[in-house]
Each structure stands twice: as structure tokens, then as C-alpha cells.
Protein backbone atom coordinates (compact mmCIF):
# COMPACT_ATOMS: atom_id res chain seq x y z
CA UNK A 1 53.86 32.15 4.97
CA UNK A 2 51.39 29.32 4.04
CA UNK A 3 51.58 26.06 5.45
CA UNK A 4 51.37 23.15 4.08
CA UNK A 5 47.74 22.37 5.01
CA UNK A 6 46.67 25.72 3.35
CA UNK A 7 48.92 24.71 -0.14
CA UNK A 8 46.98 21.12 -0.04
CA UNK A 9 43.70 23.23 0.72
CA UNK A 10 43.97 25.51 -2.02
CA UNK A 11 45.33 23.01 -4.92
CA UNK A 12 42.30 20.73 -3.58
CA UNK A 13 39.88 23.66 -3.98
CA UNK A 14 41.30 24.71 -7.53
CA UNK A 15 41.14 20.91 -8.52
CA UNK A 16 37.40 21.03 -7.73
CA UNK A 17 36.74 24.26 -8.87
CA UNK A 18 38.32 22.96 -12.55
CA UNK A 19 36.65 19.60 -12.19
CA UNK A 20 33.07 21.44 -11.16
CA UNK A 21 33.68 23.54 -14.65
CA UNK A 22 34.72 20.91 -16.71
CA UNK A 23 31.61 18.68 -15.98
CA UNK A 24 29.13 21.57 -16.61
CA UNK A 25 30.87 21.99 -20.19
CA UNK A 26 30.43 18.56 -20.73
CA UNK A 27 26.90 18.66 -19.51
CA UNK A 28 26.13 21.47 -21.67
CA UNK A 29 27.39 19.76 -24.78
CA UNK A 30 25.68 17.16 -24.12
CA UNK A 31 22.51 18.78 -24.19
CA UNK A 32 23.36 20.26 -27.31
CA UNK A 33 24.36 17.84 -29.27
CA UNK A 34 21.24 16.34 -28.24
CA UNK A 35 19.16 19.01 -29.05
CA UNK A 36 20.90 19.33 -32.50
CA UNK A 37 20.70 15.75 -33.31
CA UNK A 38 16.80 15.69 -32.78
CA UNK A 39 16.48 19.10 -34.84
CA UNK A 40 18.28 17.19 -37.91
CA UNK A 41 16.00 14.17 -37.61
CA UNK A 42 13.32 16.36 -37.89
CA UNK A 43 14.07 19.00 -40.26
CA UNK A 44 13.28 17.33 -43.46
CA UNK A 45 9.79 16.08 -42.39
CA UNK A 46 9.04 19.47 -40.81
CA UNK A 47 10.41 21.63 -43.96
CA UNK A 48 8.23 19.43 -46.15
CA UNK A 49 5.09 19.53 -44.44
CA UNK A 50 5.42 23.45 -43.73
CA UNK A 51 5.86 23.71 -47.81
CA UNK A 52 4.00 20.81 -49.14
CA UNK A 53 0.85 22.15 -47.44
CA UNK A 54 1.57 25.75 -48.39
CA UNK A 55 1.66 24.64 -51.89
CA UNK A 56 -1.73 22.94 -51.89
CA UNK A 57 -3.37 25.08 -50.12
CA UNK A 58 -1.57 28.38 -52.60
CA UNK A 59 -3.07 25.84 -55.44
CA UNK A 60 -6.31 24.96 -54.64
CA UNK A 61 -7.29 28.66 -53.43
CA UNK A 62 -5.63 29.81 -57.34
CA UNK A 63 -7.80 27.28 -58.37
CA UNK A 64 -10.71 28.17 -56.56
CA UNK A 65 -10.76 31.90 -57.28
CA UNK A 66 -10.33 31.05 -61.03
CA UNK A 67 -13.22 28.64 -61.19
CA UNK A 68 -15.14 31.12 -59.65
CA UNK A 69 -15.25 33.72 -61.97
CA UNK A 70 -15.09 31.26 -65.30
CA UNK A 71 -17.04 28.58 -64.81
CA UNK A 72 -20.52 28.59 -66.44
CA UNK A 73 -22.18 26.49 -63.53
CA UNK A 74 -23.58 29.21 -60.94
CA UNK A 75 -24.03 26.66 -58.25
CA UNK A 76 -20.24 25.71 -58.83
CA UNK A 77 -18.75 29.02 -58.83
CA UNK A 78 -21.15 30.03 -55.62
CA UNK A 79 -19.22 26.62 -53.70
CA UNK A 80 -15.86 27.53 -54.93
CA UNK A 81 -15.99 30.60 -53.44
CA UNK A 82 -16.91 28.88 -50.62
CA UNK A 83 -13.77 27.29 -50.71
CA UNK A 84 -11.85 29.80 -51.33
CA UNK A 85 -12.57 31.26 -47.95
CA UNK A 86 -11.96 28.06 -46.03
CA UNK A 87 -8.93 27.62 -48.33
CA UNK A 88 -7.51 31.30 -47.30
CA UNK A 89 -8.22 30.58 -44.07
CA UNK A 90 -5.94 27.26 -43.78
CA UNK A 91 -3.31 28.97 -45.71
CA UNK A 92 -2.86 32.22 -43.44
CA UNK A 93 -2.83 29.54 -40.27
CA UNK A 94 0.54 27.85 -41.94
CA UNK A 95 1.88 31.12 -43.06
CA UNK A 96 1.36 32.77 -40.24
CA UNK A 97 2.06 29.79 -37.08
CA UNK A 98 4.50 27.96 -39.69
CA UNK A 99 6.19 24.82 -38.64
CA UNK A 100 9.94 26.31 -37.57
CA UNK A 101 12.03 23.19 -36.80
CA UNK A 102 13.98 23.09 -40.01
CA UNK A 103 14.85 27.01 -39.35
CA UNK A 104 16.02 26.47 -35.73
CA UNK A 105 18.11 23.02 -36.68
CA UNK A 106 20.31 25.54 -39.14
CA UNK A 107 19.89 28.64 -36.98
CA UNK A 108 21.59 26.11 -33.85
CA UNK A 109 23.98 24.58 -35.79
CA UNK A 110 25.36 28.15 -36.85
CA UNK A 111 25.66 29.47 -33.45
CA UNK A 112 29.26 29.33 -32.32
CA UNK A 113 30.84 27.44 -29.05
CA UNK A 114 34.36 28.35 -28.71
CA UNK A 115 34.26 28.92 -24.90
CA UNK A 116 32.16 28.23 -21.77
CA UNK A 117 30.83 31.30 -21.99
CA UNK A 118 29.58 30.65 -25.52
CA UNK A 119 28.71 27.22 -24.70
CA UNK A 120 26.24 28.14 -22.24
CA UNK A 121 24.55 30.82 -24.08
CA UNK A 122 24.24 28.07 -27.06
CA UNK A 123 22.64 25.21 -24.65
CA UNK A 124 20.15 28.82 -23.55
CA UNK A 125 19.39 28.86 -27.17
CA UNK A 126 19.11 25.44 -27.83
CA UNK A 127 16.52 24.86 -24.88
CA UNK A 128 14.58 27.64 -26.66
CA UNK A 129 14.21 26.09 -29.86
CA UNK A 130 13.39 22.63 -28.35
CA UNK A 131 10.80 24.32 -26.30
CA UNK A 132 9.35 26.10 -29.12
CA UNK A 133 9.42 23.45 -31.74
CA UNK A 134 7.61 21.29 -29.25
CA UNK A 135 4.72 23.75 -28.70
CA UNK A 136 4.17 24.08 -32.49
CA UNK A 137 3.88 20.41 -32.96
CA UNK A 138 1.28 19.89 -29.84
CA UNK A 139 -0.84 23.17 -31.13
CA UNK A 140 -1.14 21.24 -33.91
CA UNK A 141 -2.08 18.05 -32.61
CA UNK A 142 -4.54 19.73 -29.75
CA UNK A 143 -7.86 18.79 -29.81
CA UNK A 144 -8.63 22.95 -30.07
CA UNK A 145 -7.29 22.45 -33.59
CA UNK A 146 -9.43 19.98 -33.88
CA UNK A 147 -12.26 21.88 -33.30
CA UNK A 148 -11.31 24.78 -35.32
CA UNK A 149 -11.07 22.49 -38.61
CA UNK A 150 -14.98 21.02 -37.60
CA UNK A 151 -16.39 24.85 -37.20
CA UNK A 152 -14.58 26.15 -40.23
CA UNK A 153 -15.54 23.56 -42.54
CA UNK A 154 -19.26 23.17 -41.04
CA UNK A 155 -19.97 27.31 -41.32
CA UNK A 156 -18.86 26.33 -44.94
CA UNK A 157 -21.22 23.64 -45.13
CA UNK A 158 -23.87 25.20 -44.02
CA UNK A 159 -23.32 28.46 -46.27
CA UNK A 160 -23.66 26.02 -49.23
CA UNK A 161 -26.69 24.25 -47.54
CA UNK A 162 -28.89 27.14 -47.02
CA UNK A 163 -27.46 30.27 -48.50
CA UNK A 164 -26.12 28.43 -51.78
CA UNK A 165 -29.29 26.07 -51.40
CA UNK A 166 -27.35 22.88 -51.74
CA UNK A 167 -28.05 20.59 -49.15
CA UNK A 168 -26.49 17.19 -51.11
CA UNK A 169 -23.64 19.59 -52.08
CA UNK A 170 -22.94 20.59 -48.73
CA UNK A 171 -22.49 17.33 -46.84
CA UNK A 172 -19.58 16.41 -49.65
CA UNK A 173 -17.94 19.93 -49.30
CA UNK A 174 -18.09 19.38 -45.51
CA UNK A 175 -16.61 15.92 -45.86
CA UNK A 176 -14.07 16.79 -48.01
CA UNK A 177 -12.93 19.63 -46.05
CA UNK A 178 -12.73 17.72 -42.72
CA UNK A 179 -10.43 15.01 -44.28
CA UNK A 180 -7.98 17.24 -45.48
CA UNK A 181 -7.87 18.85 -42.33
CA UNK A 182 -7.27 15.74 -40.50
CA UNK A 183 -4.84 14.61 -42.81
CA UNK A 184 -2.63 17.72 -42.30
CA UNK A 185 -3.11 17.21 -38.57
CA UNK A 186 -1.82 13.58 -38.95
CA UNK A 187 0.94 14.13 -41.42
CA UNK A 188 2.49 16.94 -39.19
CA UNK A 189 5.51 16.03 -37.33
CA UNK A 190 5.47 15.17 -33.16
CA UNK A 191 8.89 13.85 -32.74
CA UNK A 192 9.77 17.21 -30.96
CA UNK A 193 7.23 16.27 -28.32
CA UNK A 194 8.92 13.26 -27.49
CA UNK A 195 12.70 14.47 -27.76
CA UNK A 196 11.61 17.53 -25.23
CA UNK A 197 9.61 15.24 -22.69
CA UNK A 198 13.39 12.81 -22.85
CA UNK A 199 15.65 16.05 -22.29
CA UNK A 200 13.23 17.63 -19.89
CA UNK A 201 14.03 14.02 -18.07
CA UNK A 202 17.68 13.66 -18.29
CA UNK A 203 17.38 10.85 -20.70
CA UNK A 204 19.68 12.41 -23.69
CA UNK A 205 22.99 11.84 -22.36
CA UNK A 206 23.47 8.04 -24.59
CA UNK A 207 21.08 9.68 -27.45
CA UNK A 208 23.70 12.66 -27.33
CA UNK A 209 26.12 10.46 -28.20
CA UNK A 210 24.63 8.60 -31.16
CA UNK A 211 25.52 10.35 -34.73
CA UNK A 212 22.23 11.92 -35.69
CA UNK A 213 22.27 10.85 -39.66
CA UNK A 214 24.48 8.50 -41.34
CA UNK A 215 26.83 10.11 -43.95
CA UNK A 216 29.60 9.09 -47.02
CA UNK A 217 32.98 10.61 -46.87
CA UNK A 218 35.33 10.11 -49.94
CA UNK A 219 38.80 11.59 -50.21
CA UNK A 220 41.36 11.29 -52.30
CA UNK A 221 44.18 9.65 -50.69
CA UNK A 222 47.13 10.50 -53.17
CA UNK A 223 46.00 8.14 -56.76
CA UNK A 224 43.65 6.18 -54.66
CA UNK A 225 40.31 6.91 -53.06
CA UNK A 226 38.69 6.44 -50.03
CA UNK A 227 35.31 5.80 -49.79
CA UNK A 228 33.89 5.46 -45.29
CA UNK A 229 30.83 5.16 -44.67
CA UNK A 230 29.96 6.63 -40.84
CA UNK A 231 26.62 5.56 -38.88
């Protein structure tokens, strides 16, 4: 028969045990409502840049491969296909290493959390996508990206300069060419970078707790409507 020392001993340990479980759950939600709230910010400017620059790039190379074959000016046609190379090659490095953070804010958001269990593996997916749409946005910002833009687009140049024997020609293709480069490198998003360096440091518990984006909800409260406006 148990004492009373091993009754108090044993509803003390099962108090901690539920406590110890209960915290982790919270911690876990935590993290991924944080996760999920810096996915949503981002998800708009990330599925626009992944498309917008697609679509010029799908344009200028249609462009490009047309002008070469119908316009009367040989020295055009010989530095549009020029460009459609460099063109082809920007558009398989966005097809091919696209900007995902739009995908993983709906591919989180769909993953279910009805039990610890669940709630655990969804924080393990969570820190995946974080992870990952961090990388993307700092492989795009690294100075090796940098560098890759500055050889493409001088090779270019300097196919126009000699082989196309059009030196003038060749310093405005080159120009050209680096500034759109640049500007896709500046107009991609980096708020990923920031929101993994403040989870990787514990500092998402208050963010966690903030609504993500404002939103209207109307309903129809018998002949009335209500109209609330949540921030």
C-alpha cells in the first residue's frame, strides 16, 4: 500500500510531467505561428518577383529570337542573338532555383495540428521552409551572384565587340545587361533572412503573437450587418 509521501510524489511528478508537455506545445506553436506569419508577409512580394521576372525574361528572349530572324539589320539580328543567350540563361536560373516562399506559406498553412504529435512534426516542417526560404534569398543576394551576372553579360559583350565587330555596341549591351541584373538582385525579397536570424535567436515569441495581415470580416447579424475590422 502507498503512503502518503509516494501519492504526493507521484501527483507532483504527473503535474510536471503535464506542465513539461504543455509548455513544449505552446513553444511549438509559437514557433509556428511565427514562422507562418513571416511566410504571409512575404508571399506576395516573393510570388511577384518569381513571376514578374519570368515574364520579362519569357518576353524579351520571344522578342529576341524574333528580331533575329526578321530584322533586315545584320548587325542587329547578330546582337539579338546575343541576347537571346544571356536572356535564356537568366530565365533557366529563375525557373530552375525559383523563389519558393509563396509555395511553402500555403504548403504550411495546409499542414494539419490536431495533436502534439502533429504539432511537432508541423514546427519540423516549418523550420524547413524558414531555412530554405532564407537560403534562396541570400543566394540571391551573394556576391557569387554577383559575379555570375558581370561574366555572363561581359562574355556577351565581348562576343559583340570582337566576333560581331561592334565595339560602341558592346559597351551599351554590357551596360544594359548589368543593370537589369542588378535590379533583379535588388528587387528580390530578404525579409526571410531577417525573420530566420530572429527565430534562430528566440526573438519570435511577441512577433508570434502579432496578427500577420490585417483583415475585414462582415456578417450578417439577422437584418443588420456587421462590418470589424481586425489588425
Amino acid at each position: 500500500m502507498r503512503t502518503p509521501r509516494s501519492h504526493i510524489a507521484l501527483y507532483c511528478t504527473a503535474l510536471l510531467s503535464i506542465f513539461c508537455s504543455y509548455s513544449h506545445s505552446n513553444d511549438d506553436q509559437y514557433a509556428i505561428d511565427y514562422i507562418q506569419q513571416q511566410l504571409n508577409i512575404s508571399q506576395d512580394h516573393s510570388e511577384l518577383w518569381q513571376w514578374g521576372w519570368s515574364g520579362f525574361f519569357i518576353t524579351t528572349l520571344t522578342a529576341q529570337v524574333v528580331g533575329s530572324r526578321t530584322v533586315a539589320d545584320e548587325k542587329i539580328r547578330y546582337r539579338m542573338r546575343v541576347g537571346s543567350i544571356t536572356n535564356s540563361a537568366g530565365l533557366a536560373a529563375i525557373l530552375f532555383n525559383p523563389m519558393k516562399t509563396h509555395r511553402y506559406a500555403d504548403e504550411l498553412s495546409g499542414l494539419t495540428e490536431n495533436d502534439s504529435e502533429q504539432l511537432a512534426q508541423k514546427r519540423t516542417s516549418a523550420e524547413y521552409y524558414l531555412a530554405a526560404a532564407a537560403r534562396r534569398e541570400r543566394e540571391e543576394q551573394s556576391w557569387i551572384n554577383h559575379l555570375l551576372a558581370g561574366a555572363v553579360n561581359s562574355i556577351a559583350s565581348l562576343t559583340i565587340a570582337y566576333d560581331g565587330k561592334q565595339p560602341s555596341d558592346a559597351w551599351l549591351a554590357f551596360a544594359t545587361g548589368m543593370a537589369v541584373s542588378e535590379l533583379k538582385i535588388y528587387t528580390a525579397p530578404q525579409a526571410m533572412i531577417k525573420a530566420e536570424q530572429d527565430y534562430n535567436s528566440g526573438n519570435y515569441y511577441v512577433k508570434a503573437a502579432k496578427r500577420a495581415k490585417p483583415y475585414w470580416n462582415i456578417a450578417a447579424m439577422g437584418p443588420h450587418i456587421s462590418i470589424d475590422w481586425r489588425f
